[in-house]
C-alpha atoms as a PDB file:
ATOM      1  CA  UNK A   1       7.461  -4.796 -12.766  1.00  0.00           C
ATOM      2  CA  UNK A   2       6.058  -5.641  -9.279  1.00  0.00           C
ATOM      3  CA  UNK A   3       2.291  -4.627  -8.199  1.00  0.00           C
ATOM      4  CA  UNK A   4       1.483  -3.567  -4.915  1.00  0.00           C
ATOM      5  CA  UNK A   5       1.024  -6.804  -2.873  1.00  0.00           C
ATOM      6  CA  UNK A   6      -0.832  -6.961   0.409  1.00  0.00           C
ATOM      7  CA  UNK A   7       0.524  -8.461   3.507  1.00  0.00           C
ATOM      8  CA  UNK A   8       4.031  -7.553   3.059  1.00  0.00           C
ATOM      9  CA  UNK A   9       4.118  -6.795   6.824  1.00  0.00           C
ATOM     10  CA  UNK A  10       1.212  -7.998   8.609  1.00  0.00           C
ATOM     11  CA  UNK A  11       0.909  -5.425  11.072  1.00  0.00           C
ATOM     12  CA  UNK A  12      -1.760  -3.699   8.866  1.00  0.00           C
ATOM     13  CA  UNK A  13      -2.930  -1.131  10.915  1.00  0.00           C
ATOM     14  CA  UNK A  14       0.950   0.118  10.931  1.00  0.00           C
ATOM     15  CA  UNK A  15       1.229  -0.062   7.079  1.00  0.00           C
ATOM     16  CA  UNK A  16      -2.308   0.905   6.610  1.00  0.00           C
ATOM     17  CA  UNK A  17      -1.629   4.427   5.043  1.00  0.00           C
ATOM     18  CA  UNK A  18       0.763   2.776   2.669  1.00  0.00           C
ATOM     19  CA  UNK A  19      -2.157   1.197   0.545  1.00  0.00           C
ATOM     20  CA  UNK A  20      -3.635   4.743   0.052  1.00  0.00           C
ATOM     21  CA  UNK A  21      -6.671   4.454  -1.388  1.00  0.00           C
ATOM     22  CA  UNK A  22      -7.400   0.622  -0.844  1.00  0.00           C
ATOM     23  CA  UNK A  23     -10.099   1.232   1.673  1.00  0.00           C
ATOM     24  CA  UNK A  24     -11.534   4.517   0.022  1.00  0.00           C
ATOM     25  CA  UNK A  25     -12.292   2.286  -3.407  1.00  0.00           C
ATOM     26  CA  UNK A  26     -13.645  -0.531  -1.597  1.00  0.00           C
ATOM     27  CA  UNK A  27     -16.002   2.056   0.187  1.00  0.00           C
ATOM     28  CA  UNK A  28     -16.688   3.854  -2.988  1.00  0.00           C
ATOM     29  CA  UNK A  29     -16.878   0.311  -4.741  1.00  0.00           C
ATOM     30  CA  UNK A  30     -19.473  -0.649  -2.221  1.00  0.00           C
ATOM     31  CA  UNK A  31     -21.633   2.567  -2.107  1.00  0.00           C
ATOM     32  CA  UNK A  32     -21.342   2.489  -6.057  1.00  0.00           C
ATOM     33  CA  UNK A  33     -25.066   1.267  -8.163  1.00  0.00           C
ATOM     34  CA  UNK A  34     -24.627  -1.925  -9.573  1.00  0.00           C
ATOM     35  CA  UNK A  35     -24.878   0.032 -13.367  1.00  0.00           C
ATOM     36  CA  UNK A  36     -22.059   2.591 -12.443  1.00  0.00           C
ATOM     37  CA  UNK A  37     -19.915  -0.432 -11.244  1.00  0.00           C
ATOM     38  CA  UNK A  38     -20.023  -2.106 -14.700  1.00  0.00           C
ATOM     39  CA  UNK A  39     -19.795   1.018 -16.788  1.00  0.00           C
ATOM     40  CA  UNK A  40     -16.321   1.351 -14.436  1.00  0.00           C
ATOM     41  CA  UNK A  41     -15.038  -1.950 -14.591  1.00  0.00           C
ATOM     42  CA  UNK A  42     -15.861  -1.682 -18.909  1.00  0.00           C
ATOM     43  CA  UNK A  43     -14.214   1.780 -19.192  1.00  0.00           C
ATOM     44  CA  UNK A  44     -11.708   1.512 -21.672  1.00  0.00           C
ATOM     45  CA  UNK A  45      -8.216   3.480 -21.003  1.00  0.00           C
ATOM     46  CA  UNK A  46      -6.348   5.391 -23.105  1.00  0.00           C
ATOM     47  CA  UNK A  47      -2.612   3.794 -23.686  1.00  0.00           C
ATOM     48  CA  UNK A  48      -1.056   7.331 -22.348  1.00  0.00           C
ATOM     49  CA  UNK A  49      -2.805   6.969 -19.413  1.00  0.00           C
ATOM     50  CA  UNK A  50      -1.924   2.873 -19.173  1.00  0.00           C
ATOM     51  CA  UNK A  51       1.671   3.629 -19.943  1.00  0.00           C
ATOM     52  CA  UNK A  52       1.152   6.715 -17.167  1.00  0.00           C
ATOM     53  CA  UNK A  53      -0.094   4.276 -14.870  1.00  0.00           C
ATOM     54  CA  UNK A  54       2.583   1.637 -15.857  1.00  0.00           C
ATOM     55  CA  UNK A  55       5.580   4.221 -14.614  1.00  0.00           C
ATOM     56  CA  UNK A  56       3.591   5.755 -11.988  1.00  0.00           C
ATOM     57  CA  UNK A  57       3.309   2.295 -10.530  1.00  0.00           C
ATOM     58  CA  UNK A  58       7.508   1.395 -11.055  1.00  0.00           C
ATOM     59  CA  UNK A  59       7.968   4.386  -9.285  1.00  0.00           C
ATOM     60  CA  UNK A  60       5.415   3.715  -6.367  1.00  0.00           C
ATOM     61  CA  UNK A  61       6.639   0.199  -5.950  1.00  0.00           C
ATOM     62  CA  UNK A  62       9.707   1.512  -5.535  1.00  0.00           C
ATOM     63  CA  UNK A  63       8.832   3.950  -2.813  1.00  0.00           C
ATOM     64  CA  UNK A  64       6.954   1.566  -1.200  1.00  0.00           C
ATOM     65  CA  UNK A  65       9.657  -1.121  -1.099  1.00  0.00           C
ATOM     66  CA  UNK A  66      11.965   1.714   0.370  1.00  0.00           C
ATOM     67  CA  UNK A  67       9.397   2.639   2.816  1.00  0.00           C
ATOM     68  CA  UNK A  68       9.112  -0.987   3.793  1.00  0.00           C
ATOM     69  CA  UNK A  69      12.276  -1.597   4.021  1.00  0.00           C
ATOM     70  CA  UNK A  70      12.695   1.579   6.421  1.00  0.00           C
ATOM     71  CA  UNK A  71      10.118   0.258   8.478  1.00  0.00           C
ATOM     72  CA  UNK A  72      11.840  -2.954   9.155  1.00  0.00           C
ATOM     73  CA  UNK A  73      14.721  -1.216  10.151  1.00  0.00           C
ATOM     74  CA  UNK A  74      13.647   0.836  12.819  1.00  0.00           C
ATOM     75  CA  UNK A  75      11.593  -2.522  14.505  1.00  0.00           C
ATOM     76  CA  UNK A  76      15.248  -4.301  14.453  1.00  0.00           C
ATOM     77  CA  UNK A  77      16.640  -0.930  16.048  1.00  0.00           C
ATOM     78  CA  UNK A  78      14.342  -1.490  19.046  1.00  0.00           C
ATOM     79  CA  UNK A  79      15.489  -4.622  19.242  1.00  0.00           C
ATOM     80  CA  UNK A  80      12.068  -6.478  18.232  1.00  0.00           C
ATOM     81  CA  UNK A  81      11.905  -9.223  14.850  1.00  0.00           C
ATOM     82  CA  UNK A  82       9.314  -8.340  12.597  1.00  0.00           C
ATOM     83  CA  UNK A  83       7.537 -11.395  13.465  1.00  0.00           C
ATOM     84  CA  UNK A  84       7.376 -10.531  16.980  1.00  0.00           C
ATOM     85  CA  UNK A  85       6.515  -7.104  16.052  1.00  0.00           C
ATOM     86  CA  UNK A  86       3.517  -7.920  14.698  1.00  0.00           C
ATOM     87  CA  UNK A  87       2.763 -10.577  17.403  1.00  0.00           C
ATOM     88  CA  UNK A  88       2.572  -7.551  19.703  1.00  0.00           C
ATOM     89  CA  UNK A  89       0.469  -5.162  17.262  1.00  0.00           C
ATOM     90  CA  UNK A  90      -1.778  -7.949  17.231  1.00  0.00           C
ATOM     91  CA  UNK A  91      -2.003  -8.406  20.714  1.00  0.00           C
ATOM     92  CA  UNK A  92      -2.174  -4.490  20.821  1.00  0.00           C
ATOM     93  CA  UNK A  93      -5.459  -4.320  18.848  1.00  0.00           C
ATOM     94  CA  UNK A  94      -6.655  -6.841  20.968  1.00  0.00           C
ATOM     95  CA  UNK A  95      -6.107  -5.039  23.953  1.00  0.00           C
ATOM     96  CA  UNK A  96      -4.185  -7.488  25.186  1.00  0.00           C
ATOM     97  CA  UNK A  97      -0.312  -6.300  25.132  1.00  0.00           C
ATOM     98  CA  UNK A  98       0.530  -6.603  28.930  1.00  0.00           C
ATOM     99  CA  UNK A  99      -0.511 -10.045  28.307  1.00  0.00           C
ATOM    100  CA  UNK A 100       1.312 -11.186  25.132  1.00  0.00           C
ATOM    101  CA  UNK A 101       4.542  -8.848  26.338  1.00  0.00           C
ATOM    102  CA  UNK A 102       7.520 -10.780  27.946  1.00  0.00           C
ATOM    103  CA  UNK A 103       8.442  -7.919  30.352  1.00  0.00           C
ATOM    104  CA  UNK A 104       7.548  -3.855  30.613  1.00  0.00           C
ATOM    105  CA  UNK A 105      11.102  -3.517  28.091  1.00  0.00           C
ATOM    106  CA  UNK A 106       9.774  -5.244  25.119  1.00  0.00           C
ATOM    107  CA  UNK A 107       6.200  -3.554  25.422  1.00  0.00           C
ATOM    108  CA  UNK A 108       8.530  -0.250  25.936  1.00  0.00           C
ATOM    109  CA  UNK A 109      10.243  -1.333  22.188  1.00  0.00           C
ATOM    110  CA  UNK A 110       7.291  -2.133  20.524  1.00  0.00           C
ATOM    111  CA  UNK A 111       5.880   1.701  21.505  1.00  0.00           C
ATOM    112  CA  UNK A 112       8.927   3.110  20.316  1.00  0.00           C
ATOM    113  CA  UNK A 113       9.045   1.149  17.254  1.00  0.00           C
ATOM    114  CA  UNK A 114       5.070   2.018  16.171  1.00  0.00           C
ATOM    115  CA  UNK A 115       5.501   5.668  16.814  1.00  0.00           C
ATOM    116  CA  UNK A 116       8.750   5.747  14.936  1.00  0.00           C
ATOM    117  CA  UNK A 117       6.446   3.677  11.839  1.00  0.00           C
ATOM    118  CA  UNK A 118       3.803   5.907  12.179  1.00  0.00           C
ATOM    119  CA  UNK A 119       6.039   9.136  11.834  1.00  0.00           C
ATOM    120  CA  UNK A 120       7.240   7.825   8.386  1.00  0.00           C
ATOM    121  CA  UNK A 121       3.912   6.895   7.170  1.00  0.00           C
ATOM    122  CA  UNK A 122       3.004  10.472   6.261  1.00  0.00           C
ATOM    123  CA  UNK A 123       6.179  11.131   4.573  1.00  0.00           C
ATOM    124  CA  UNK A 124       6.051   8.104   2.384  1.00  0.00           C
ATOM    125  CA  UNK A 125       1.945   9.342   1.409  1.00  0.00           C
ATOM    126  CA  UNK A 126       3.748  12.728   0.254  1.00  0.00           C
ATOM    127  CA  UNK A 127       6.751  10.440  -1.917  1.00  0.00           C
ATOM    128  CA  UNK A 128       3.913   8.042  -3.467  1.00  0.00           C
ATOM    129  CA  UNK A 129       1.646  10.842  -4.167  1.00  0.00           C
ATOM    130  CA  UNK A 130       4.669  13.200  -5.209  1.00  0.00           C
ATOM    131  CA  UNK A 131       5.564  10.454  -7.679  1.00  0.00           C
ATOM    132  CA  UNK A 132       2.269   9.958  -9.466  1.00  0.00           C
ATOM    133  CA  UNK A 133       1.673  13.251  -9.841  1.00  0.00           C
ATOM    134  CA  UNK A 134       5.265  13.122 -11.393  1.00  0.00           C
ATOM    135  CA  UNK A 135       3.910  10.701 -13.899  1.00  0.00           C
ATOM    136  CA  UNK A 136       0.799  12.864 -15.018  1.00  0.00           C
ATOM    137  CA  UNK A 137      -1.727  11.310 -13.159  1.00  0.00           C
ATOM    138  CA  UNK A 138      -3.752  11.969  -9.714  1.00  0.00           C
ATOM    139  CA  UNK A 139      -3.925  10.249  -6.856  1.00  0.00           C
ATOM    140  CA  UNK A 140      -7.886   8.830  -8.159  1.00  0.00           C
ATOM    141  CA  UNK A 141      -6.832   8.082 -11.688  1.00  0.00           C
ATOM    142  CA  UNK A 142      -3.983   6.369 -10.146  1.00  0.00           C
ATOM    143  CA  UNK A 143      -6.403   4.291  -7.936  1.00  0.00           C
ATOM    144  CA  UNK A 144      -9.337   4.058 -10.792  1.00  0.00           C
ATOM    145  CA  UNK A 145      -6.592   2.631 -12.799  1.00  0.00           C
ATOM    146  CA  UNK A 146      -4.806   0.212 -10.146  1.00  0.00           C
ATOM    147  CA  UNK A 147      -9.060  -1.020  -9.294  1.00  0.00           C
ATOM    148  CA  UNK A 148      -9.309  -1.260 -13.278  1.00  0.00           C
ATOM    149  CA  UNK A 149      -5.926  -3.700 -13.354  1.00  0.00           C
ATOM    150  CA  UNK A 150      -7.315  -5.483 -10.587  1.00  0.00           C
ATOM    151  CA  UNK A 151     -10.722  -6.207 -11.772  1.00  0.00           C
ATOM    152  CA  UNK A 152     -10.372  -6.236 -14.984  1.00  0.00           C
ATOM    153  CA  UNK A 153      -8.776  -8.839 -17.394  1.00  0.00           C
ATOM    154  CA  UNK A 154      -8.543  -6.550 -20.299  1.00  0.00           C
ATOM    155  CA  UNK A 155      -6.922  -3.828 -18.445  1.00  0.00           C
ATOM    156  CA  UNK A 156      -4.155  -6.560 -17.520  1.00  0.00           C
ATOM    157  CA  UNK A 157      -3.509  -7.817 -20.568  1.00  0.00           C
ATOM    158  CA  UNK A 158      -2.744  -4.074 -21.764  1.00  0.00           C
ATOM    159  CA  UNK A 159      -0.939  -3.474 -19.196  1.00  0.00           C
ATOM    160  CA  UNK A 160       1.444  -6.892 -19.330  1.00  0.00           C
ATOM    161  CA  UNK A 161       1.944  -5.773 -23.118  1.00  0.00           C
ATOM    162  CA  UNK A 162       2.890  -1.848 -22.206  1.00  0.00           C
ATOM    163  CA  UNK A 163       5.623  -3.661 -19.082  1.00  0.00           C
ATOM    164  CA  UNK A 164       6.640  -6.582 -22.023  1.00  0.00           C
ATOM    165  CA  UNK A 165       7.442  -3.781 -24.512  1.00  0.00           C
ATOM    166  CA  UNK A 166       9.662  -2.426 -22.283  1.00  0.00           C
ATOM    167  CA  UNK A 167      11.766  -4.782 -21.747  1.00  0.00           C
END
């Protein structure tokens, strides 16, 4: 089984709806007492919710991988690497396209090919929350539970055990 991994594709403010969630914990992580963090990080989980969590995040993975691979395809289609790609989102949020551009033809590609990325992103939200929901869980359990395998050492080692009995 494969966790979500950041930095697949680099152009994070493309892919940024893809993490769902990632910024709302580390706000709520952030804004959270000091006493309310522990008692989070030390809550123990049930193993129907770990084993929940465990195919929740297959499927996920999955949808995200898809979704990925998706978005790679329609930067190729407008004739753009990835690597360039994200040269030019870069250079985008830097207000400095024109600049970083070749010619008006690429900078009219790498429009096409953002709009056409950010037209799939709410489609893939609805498949990844679709999906956990599938599995019994909501979207904040989900995320509780992916900050809880994160943070917490004892959360991984159940988890590892639920994915090894599976195989």
């Amino acid at each position: 089984m494969v966790f979500i991994k950041k930095g697949t594709i680099a152009a994070a403010f493309v892919m940024a709806t893809m993490c769902l969630g990632s910024a709302a914990n580390a706000q709520e992580a952030a804004a959270t007492p000091d006493g309310a963090a522990q008692e989070q990080a030390q809550q123990q989980y049930s193993e129907e919710d770990l084993q929940k969590f465990v195919e929740a995040n297959t499927s996920v993975t999955d949808i995200q991988q898809t979704s990925r691979d998706t978005v790679v395809a329609v930067i190729e289609e407008n004739s753009l690497t990835l690597e360039r790609f994200n040269e030019l989102a870069k250079a985008h949020r830097a207000k400095k396209l024109e600049e970083v551009a070749e010619n008006p033809e690429e900078i009219a590609a790498f429009s096409n090919a953002a709009q056409a990325v950010v037209k799939l992103q709410p489609e893939t939200k609805e498949k990844i929350e679709a999906a956990v929901q599938e599995h019994g869980l909501t979207m904040e359990k989900y995320n509780a539970l992916m900050k809880a395998y994160k943070e917490n050492p004892e959360v991984q080692n159940q988890v590892r055990k639920i994915v090894a009995e599976k195989k």
